[in-house]
C-alpha atoms as a PDB file:
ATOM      1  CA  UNK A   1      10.526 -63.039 -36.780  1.00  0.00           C
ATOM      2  CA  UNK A   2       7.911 -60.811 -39.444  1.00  0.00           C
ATOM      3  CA  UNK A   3       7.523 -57.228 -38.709  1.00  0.00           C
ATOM      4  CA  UNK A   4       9.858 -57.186 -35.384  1.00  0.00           C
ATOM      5  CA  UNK A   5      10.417 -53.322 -35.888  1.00  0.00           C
ATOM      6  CA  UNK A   6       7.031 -52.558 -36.761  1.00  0.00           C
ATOM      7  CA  UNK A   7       5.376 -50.019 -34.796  1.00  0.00           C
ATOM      8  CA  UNK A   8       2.731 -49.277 -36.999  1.00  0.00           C
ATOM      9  CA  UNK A   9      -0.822 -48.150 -34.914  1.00  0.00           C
ATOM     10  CA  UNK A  10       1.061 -47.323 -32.225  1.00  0.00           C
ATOM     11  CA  UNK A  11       1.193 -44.387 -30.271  1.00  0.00           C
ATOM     12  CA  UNK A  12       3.874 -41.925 -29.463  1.00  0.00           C
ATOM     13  CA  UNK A  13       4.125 -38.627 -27.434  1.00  0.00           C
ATOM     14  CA  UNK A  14       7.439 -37.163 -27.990  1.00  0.00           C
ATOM     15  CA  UNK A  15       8.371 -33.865 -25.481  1.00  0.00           C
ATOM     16  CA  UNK A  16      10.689 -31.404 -27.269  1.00  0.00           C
ATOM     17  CA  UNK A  17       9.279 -33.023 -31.033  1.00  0.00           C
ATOM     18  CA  UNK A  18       9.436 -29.842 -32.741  1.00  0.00           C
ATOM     19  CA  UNK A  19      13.078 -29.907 -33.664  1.00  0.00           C
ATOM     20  CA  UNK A  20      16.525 -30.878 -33.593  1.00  0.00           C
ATOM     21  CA  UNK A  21      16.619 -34.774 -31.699  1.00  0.00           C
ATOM     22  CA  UNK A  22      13.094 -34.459 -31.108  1.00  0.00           C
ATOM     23  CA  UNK A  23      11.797 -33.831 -34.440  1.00  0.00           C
ATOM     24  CA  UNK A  24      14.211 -36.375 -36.047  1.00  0.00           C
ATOM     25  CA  UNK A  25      12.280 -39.158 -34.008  1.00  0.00           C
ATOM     26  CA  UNK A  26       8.631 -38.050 -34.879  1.00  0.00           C
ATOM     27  CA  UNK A  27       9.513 -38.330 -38.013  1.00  0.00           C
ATOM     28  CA  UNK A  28      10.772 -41.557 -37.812  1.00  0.00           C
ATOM     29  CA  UNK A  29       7.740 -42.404 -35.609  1.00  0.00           C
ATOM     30  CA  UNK A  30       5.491 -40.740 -38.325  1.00  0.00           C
ATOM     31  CA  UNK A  31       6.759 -42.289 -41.186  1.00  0.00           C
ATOM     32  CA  UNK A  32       6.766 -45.428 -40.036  1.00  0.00           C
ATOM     33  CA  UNK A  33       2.873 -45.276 -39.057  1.00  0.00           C
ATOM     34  CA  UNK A  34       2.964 -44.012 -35.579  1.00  0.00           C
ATOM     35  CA  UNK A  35       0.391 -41.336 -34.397  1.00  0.00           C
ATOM     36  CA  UNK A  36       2.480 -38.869 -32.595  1.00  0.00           C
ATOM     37  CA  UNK A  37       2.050 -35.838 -30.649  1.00  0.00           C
ATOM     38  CA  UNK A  38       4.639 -33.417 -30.404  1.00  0.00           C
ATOM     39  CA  UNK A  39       4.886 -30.524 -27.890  1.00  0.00           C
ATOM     40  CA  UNK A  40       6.728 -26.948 -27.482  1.00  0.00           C
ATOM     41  CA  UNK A  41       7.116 -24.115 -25.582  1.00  0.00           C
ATOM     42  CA  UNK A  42       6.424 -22.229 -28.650  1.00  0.00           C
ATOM     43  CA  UNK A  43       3.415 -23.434 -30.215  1.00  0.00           C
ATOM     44  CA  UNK A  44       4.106 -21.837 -33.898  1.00  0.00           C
ATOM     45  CA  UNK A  45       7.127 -23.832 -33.803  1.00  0.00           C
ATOM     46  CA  UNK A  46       5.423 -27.285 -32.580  1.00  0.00           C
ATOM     47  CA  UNK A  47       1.960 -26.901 -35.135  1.00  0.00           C
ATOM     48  CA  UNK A  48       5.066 -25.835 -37.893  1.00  0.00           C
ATOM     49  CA  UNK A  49       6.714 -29.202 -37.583  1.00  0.00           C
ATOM     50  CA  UNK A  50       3.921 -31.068 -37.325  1.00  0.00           C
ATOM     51  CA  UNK A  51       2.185 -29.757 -40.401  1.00  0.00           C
ATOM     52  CA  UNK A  52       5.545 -30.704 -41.939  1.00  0.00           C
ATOM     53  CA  UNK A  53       5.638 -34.070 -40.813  1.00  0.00           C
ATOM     54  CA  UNK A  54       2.133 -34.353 -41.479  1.00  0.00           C
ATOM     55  CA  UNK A  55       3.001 -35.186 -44.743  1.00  0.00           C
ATOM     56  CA  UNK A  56       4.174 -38.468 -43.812  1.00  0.00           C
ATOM     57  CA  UNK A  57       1.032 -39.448 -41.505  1.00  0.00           C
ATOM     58  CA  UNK A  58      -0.150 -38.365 -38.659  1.00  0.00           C
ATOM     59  CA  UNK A  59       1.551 -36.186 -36.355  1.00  0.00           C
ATOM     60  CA  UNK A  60      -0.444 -33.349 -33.770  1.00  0.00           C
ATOM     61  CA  UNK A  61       1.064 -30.337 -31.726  1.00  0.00           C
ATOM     62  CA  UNK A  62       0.685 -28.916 -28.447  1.00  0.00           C
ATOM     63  CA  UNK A  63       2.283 -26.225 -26.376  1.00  0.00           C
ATOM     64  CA  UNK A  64       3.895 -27.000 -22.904  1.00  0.00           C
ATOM     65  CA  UNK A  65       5.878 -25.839 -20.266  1.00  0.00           C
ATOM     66  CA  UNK A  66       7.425 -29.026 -19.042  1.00  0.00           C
ATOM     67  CA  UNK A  67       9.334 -27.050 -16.218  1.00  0.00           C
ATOM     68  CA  UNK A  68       6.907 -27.251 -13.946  1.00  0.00           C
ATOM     69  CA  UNK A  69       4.289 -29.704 -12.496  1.00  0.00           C
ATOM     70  CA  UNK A  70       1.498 -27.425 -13.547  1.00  0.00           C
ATOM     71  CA  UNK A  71       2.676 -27.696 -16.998  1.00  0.00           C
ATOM     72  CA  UNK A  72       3.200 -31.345 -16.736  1.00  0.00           C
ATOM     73  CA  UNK A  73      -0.191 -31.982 -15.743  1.00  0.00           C
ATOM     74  CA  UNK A  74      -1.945 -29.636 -17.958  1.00  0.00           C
ATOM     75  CA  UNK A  75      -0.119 -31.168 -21.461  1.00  0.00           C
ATOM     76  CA  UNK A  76      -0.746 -34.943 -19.982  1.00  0.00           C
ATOM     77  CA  UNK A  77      -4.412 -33.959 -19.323  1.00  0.00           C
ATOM     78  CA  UNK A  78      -4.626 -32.607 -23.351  1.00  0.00           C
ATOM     79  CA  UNK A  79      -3.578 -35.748 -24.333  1.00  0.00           C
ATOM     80  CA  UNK A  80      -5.379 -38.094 -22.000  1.00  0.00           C
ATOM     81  CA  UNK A  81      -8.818 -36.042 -23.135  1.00  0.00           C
ATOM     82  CA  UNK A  82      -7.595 -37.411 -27.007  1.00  0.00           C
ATOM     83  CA  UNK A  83      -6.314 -41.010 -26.146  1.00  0.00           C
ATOM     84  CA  UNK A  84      -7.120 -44.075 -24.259  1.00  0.00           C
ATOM     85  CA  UNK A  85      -3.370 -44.997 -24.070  1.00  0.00           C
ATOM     86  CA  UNK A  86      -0.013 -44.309 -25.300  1.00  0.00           C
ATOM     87  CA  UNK A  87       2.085 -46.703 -26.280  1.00  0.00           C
ATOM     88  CA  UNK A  88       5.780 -44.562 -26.501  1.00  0.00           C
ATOM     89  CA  UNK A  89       6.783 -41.850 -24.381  1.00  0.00           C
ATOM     90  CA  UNK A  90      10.282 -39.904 -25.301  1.00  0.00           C
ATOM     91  CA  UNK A  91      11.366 -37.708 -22.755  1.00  0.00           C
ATOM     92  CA  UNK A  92      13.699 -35.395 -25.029  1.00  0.00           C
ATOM     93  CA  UNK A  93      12.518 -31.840 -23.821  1.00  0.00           C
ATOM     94  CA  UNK A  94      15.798 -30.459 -22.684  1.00  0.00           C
ATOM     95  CA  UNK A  95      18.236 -27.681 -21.924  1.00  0.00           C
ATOM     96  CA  UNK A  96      21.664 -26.589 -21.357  1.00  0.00           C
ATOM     97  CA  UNK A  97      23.383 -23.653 -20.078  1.00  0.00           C
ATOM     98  CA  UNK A  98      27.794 -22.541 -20.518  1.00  0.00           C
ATOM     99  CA  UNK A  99      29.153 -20.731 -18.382  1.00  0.00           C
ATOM    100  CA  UNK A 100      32.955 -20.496 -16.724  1.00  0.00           C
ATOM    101  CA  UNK A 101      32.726 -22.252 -13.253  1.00  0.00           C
ATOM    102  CA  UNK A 102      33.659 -19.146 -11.199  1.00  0.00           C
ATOM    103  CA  UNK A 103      30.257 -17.262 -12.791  1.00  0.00           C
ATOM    104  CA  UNK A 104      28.000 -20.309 -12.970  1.00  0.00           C
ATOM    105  CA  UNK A 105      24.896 -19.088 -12.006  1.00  0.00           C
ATOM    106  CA  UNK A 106      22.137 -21.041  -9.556  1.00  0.00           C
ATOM    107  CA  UNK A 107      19.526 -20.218 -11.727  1.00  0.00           C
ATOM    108  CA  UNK A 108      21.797 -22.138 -14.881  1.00  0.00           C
ATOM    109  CA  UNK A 109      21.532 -24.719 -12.559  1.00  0.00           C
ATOM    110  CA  UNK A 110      17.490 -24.702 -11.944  1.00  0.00           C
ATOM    111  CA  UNK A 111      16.492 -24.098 -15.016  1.00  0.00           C
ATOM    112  CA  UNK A 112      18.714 -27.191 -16.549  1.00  0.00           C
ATOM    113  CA  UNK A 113      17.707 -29.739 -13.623  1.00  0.00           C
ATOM    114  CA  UNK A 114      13.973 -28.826 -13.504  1.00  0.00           C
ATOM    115  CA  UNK A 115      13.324 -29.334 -17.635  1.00  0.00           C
ATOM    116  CA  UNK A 116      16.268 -32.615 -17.421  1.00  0.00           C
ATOM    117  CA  UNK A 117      15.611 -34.176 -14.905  1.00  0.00           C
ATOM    118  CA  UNK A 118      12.819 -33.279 -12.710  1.00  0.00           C
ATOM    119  CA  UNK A 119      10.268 -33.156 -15.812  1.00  0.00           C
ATOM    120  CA  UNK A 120      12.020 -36.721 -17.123  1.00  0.00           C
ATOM    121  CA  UNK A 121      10.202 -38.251 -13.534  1.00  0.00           C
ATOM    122  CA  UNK A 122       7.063 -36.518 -13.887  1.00  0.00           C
ATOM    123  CA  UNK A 123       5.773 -36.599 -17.220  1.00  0.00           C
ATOM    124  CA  UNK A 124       6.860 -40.502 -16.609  1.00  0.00           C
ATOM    125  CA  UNK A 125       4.732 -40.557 -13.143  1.00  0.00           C
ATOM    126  CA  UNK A 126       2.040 -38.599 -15.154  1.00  0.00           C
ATOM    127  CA  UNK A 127       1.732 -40.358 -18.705  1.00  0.00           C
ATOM    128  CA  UNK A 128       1.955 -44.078 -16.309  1.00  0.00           C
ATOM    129  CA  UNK A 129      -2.117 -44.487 -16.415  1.00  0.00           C
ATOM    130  CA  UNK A 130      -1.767 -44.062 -20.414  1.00  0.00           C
ATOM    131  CA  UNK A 131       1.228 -46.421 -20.315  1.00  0.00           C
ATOM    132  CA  UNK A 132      -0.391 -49.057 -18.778  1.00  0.00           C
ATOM    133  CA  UNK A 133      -3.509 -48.968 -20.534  1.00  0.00           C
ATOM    134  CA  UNK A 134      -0.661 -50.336 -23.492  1.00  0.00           C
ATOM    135  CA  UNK A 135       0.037 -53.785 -24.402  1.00  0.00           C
ATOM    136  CA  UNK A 136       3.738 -53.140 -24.903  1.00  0.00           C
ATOM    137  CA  UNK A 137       4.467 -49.728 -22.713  1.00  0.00           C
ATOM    138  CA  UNK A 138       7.895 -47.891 -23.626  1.00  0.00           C
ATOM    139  CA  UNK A 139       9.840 -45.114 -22.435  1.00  0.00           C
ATOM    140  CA  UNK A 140      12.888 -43.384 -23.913  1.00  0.00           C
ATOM    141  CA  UNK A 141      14.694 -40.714 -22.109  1.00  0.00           C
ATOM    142  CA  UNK A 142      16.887 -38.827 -24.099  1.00  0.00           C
ATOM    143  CA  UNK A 143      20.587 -38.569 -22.199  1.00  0.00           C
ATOM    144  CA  UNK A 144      23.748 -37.540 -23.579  1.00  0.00           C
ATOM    145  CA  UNK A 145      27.491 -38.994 -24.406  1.00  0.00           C
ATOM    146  CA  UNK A 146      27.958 -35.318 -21.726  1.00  0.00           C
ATOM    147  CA  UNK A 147      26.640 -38.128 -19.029  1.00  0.00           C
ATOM    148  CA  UNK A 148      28.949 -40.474 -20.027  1.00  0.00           C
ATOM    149  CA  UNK A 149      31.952 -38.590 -20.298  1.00  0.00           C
ATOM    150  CA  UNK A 150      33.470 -35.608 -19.393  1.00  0.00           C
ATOM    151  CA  UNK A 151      32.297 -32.899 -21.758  1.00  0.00           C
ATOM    152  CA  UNK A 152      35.111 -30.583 -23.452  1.00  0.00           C
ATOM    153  CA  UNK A 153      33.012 -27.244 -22.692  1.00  0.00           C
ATOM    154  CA  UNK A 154      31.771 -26.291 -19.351  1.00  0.00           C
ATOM    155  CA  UNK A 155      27.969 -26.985 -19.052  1.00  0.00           C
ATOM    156  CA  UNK A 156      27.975 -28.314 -15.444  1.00  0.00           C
ATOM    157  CA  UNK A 157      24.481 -28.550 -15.113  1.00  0.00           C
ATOM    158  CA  UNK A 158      23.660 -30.251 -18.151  1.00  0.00           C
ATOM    159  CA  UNK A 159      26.428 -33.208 -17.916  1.00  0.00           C
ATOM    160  CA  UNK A 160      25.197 -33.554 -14.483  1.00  0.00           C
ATOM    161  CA  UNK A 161      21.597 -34.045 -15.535  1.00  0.00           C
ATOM    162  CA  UNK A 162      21.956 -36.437 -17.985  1.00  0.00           C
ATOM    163  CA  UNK A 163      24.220 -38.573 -15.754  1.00  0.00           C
ATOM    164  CA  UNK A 164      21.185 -38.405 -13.577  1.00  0.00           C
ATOM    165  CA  UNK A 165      18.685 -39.477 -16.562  1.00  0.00           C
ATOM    166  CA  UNK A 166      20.566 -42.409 -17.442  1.00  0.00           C
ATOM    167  CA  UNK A 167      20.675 -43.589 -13.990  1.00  0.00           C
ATOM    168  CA  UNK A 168      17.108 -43.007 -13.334  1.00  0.00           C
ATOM    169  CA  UNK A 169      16.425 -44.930 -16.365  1.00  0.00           C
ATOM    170  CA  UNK A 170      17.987 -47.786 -14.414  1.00  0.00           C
ATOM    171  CA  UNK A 171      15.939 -47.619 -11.263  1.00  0.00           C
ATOM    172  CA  UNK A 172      12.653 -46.395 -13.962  1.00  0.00           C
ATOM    173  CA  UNK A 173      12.747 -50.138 -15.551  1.00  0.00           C
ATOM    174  CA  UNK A 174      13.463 -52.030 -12.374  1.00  0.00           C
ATOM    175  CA  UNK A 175      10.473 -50.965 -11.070  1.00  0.00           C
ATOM    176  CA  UNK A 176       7.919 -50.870 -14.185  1.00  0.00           C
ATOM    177  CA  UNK A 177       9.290 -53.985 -15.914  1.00  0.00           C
ATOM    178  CA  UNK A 178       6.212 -55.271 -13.791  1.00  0.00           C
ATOM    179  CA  UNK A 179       4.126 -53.824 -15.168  1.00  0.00           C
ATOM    180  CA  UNK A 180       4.926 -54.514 -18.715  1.00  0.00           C
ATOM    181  CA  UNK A 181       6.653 -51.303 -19.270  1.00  0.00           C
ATOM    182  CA  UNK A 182      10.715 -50.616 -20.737  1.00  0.00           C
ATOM    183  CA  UNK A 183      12.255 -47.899 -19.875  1.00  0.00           C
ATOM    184  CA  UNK A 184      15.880 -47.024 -22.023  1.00  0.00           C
ATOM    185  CA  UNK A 185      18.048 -44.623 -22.695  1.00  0.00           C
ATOM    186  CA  UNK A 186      19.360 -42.591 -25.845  1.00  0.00           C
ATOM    187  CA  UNK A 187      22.785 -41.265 -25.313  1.00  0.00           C
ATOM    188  CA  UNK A 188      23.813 -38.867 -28.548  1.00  0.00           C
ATOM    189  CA  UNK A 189      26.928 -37.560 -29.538  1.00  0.00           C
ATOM    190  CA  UNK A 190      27.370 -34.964 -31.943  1.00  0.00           C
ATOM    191  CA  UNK A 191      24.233 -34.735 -34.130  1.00  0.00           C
ATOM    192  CA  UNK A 192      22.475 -31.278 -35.898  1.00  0.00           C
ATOM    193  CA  UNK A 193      20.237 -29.430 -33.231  1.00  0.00           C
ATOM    194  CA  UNK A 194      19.621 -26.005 -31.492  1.00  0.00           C
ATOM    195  CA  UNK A 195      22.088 -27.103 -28.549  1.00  0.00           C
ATOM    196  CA  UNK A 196      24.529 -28.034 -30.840  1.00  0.00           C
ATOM    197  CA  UNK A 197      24.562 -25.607 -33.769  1.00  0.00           C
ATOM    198  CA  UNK A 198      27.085 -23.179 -32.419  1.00  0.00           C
ATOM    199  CA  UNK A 199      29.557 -25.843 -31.359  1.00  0.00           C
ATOM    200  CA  UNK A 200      29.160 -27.548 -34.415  1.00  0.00           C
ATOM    201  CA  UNK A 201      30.274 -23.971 -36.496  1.00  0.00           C
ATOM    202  CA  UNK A 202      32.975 -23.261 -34.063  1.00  0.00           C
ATOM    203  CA  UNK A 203      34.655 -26.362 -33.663  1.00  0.00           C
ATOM    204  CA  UNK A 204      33.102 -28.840 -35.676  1.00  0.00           C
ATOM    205  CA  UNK A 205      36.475 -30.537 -36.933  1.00  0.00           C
ATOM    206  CA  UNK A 206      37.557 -30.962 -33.741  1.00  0.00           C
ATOM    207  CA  UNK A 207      34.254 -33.127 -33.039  1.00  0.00           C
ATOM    208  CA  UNK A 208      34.626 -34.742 -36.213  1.00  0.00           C
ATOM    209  CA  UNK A 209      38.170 -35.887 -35.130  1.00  0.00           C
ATOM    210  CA  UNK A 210      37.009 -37.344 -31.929  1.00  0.00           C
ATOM    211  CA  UNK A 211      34.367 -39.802 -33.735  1.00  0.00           C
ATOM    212  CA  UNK A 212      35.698 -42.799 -35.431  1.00  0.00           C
ATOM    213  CA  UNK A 213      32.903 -42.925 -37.718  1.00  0.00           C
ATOM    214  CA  UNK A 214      34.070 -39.241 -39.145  1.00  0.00           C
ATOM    215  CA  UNK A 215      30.501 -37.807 -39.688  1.00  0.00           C
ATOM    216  CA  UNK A 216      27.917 -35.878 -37.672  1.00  0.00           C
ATOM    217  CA  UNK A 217      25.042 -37.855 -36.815  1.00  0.00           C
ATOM    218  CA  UNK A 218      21.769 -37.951 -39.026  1.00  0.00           C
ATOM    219  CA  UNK A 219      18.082 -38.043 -38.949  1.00  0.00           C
ATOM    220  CA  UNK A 220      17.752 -41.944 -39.719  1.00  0.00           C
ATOM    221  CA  UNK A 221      20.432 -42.861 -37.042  1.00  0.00           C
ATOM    222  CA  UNK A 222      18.233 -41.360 -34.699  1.00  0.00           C
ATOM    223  CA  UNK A 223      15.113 -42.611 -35.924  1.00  0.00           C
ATOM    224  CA  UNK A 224      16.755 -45.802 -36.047  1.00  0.00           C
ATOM    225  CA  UNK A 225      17.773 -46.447 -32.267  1.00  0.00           C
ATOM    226  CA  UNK A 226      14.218 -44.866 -31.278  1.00  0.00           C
ATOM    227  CA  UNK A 227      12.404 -47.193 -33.581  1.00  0.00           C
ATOM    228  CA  UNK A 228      14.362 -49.961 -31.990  1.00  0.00           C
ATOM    229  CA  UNK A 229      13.628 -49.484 -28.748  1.00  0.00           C
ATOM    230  CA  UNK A 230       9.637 -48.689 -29.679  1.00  0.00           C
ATOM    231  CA  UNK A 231       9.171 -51.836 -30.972  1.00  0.00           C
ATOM    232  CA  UNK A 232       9.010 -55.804 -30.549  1.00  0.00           C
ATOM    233  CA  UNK A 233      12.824 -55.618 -31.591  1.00  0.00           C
ATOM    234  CA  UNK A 234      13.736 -54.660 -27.753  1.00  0.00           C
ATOM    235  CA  UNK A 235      11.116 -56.300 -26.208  1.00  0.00           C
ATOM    236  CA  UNK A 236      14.046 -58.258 -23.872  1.00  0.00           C
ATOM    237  CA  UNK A 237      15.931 -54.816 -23.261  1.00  0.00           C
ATOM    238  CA  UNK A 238      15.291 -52.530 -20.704  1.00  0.00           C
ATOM    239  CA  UNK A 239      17.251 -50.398 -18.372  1.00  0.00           C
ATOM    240  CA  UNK A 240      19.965 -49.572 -20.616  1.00  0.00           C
ATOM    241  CA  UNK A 241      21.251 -46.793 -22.578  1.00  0.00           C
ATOM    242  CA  UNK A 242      21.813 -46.960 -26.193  1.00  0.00           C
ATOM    243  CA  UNK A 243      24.744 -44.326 -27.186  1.00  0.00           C
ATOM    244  CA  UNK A 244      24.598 -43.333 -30.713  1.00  0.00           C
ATOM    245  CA  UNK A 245      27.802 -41.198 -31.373  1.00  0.00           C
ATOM    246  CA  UNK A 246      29.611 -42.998 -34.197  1.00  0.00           C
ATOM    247  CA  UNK A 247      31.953 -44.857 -31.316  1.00  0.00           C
ATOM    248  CA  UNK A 248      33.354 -41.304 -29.551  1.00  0.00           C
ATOM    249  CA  UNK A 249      32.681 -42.571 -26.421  1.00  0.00           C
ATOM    250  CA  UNK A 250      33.560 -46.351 -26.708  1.00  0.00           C
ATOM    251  CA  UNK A 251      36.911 -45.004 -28.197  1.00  0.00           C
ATOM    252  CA  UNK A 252      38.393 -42.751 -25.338  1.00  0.00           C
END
């Protein structure tokens, strides 16, 4: 039972790593011994992190533009050119777009679905030959509690494509449990992120009130959950979607 949430010499490639969920999770991944490769849009923002976290172990940066297949390919072909395999892929890359329902624009909707959900299945269909080059293949995709529930604000899109990720994690890890791979979910509530940071000024107590835990969530409870479903820990779980949101949604 020694060293169950070790993941030590492993490898990790975590989309979206250069801040806010994403960079909370290469650092767990990079403290904890994990080589891991972080992308951006904006590469002086990825290479700034992962200088940063570089201070920890090893952690490299790359710029992407996971929107579109061409991107896809090109940041999967970077990393195959450096690695034999992977052994972790997070799909956290996001996006998310307000907007009142009578002005909700089609290209709100594109733009959210193609970096949500669309680049979830590809980078996953992409990164596979790494993935099963691993002894122990994983794959997180980062949802939402906004797919679990109904969100207070109105961000159509987005709630709609993270319902979508966590059911595609379903059908993901029914059909690559064969092949050795796990595919799970991350569902966060209210944690400290780009998304997040001008609900959190504006309303922030009235998030606070809705989470029985009475806190915003932190680096290490990220970390945490990701590490856990990296390593031998979760070896038996696949297919399902950890929320970690200090019980909002298990309370309404």
């Amino acid at each position: 039972m020694k060293n169950l949430f070790d993941i030590s010499g492993k490898v990790a490639v975590v989309t979206g790593g250069s801040r806010g969920i994403g960079a909370m999770i290469a650092r767990g991944f990079v403290e904890n011994g994990c080589k891991t490769y972080i992308c951006s849009r904006t590469l002086e923002q990825a290479v700034g992190t992962a200088e940063a976290l570089s201070e920890y172990g090893e952690c490299l940066a790359f710029q992407a533009d996971l929107s579109t297949l061409d991107g896809i390919e090109k940041f999967v072909s970077h990393i195959a050119s450096r690695e034999e395999k992977i052994d972790i892929l997070v799909n956290n890359a996001g996006a998310v777009w307000a907007a009142p329902i009578d002005d909700f624009p089609e290209s709100g909707w594109d733009k959210v679905m193609d970096i949500n959900v669309k680049s979830v299945f590809f980078l996953t269909q992409k990164f596979l030959a790494l993935l099963r080059a691993s002894s122990m293949g994983r794959i997180i995709n980062i949802a939402s509690v906004d797919g679990q529930s109904v969100p207070h604000f109105e961000t159509y899109s987005y709630s709609a494509s993270k319902a979508a990720v966590i059911h595609m994690t379903r059908v993901l890890a029914k059909r690559l449990a064969q092949e050795n791979i796990n595919v799970n979910a991350i569902a966060p509530g209210a944690f400290p992120s780009e998304m997040t940071k001008v609900v959190l000024k504006s309303h922030k107590q009235m998030m606070l009130d809705r989470v029985p835990l009475g806190r915003i969530g932190e680096g290490q409870d990220m970390a945490g959950a990701a590490i856990y479903l990296s390593s031998r820990a979760s070896s038996y779980v696949t297919g399902i979607t950890l929320t970690v949101d200090g019980g909002w949604v298990s309370s309404l």
